[in-house]
Protein backbone atom coordinates (compact mmCIF):
# COMPACT_ATOMS: atom_id res chain seq x y z
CA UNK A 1 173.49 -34.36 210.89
CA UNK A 2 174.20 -30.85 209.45
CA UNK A 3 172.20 -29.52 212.39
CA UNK A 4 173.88 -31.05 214.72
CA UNK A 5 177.27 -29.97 213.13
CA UNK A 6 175.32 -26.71 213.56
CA UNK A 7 175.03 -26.69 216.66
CA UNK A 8 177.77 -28.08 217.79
CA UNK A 9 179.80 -25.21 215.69
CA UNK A 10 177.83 -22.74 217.19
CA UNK A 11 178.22 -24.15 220.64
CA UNK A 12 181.68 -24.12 219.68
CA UNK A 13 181.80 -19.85 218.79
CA UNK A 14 179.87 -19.36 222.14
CA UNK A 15 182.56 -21.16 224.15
CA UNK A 16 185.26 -18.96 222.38
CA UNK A 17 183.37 -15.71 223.02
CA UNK A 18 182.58 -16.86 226.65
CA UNK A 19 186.66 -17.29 227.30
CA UNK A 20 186.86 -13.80 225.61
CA UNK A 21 184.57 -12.36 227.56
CA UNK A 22 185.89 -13.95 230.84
CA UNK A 23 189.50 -12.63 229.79
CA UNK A 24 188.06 -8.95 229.61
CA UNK A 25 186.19 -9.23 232.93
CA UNK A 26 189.23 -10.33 234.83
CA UNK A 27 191.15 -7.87 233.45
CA UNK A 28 188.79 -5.31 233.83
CA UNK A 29 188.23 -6.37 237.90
CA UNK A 30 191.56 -6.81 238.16
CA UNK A 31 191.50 -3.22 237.32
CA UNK A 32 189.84 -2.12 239.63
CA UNK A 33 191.03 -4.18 242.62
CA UNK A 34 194.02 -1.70 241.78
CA UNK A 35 191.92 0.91 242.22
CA UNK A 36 191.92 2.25 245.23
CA UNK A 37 188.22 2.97 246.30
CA UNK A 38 187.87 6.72 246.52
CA UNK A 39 187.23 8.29 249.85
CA UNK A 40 183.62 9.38 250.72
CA UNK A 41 184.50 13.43 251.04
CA UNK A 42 186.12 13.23 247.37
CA UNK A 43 182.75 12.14 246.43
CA UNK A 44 181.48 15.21 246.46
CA UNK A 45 184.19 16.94 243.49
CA UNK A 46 182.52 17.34 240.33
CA UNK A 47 183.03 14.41 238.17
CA UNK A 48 183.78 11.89 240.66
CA UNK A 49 180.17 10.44 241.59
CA UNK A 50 180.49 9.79 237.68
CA UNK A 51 183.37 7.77 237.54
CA UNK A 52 182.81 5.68 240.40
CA UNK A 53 179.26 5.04 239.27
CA UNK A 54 181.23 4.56 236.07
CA UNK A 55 183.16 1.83 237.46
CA UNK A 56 180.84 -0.36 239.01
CA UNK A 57 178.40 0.06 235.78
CA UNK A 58 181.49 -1.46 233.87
CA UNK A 59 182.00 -4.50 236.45
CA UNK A 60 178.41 -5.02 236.14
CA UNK A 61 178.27 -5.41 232.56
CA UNK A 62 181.40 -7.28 232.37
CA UNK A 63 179.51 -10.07 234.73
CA UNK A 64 176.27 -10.09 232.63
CA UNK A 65 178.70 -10.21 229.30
CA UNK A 66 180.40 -12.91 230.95
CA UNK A 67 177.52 -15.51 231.05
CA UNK A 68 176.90 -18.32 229.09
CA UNK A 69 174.73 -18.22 226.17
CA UNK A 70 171.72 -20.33 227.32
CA UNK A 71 170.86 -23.65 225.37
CA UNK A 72 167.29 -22.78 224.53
CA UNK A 73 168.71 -19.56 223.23
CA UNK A 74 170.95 -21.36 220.70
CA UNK A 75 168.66 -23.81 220.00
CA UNK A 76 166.32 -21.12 219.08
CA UNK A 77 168.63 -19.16 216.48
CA UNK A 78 169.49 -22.64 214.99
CA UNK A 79 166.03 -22.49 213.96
CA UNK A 80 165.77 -19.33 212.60
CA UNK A 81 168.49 -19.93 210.58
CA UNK A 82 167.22 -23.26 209.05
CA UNK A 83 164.12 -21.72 208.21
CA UNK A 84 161.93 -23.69 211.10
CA UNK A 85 160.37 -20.85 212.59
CA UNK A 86 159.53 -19.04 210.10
CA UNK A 87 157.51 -21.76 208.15
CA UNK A 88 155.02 -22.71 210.95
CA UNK A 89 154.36 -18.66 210.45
């Protein structure tokens, strides 16, 4: 029962930090939707190649961020922390 509690709590914590994250990646695309793309020839000023790379490094991470914890994942820390894992050792 207390694993399931557990489980369910941790479940719980991922669901929070997955409507975090999804807050933070909207904002952040929203972002830069209101960006306006810069133009090829201003490519070439120093700096700018940088940001733009910048930018789309950020929206990547915000999607990879944004997914959900996966099951076997959880179900794997659950065991760490009770001590399962360790024990077959």
């Amino acid at each position: 029962m207390k694993a399931a509690m557990g489980r369910d709590n941790r479940r719980g914590e991922a669901v929070v930090l997955m409507d975090r994250r999804q807050e933070r990646r909207e904002a952040t695309q929203a972002q830069l939707r209101s960006e306006p793309a810069p133009p090829t020839q201003s490519l070439a000023a120093p700096g700018a190649i940088g940001e733009h790379i910048g930018r789309e490094l950020r929206g990547m991470y915000e999607d990879v961020v944004s997914q959900p914890v996966p099951d076997r994942f959880l179900e794997l820390l659950n065991k760490l922390e009770s001590g399962t894992i360790l024990s077959k050792g």
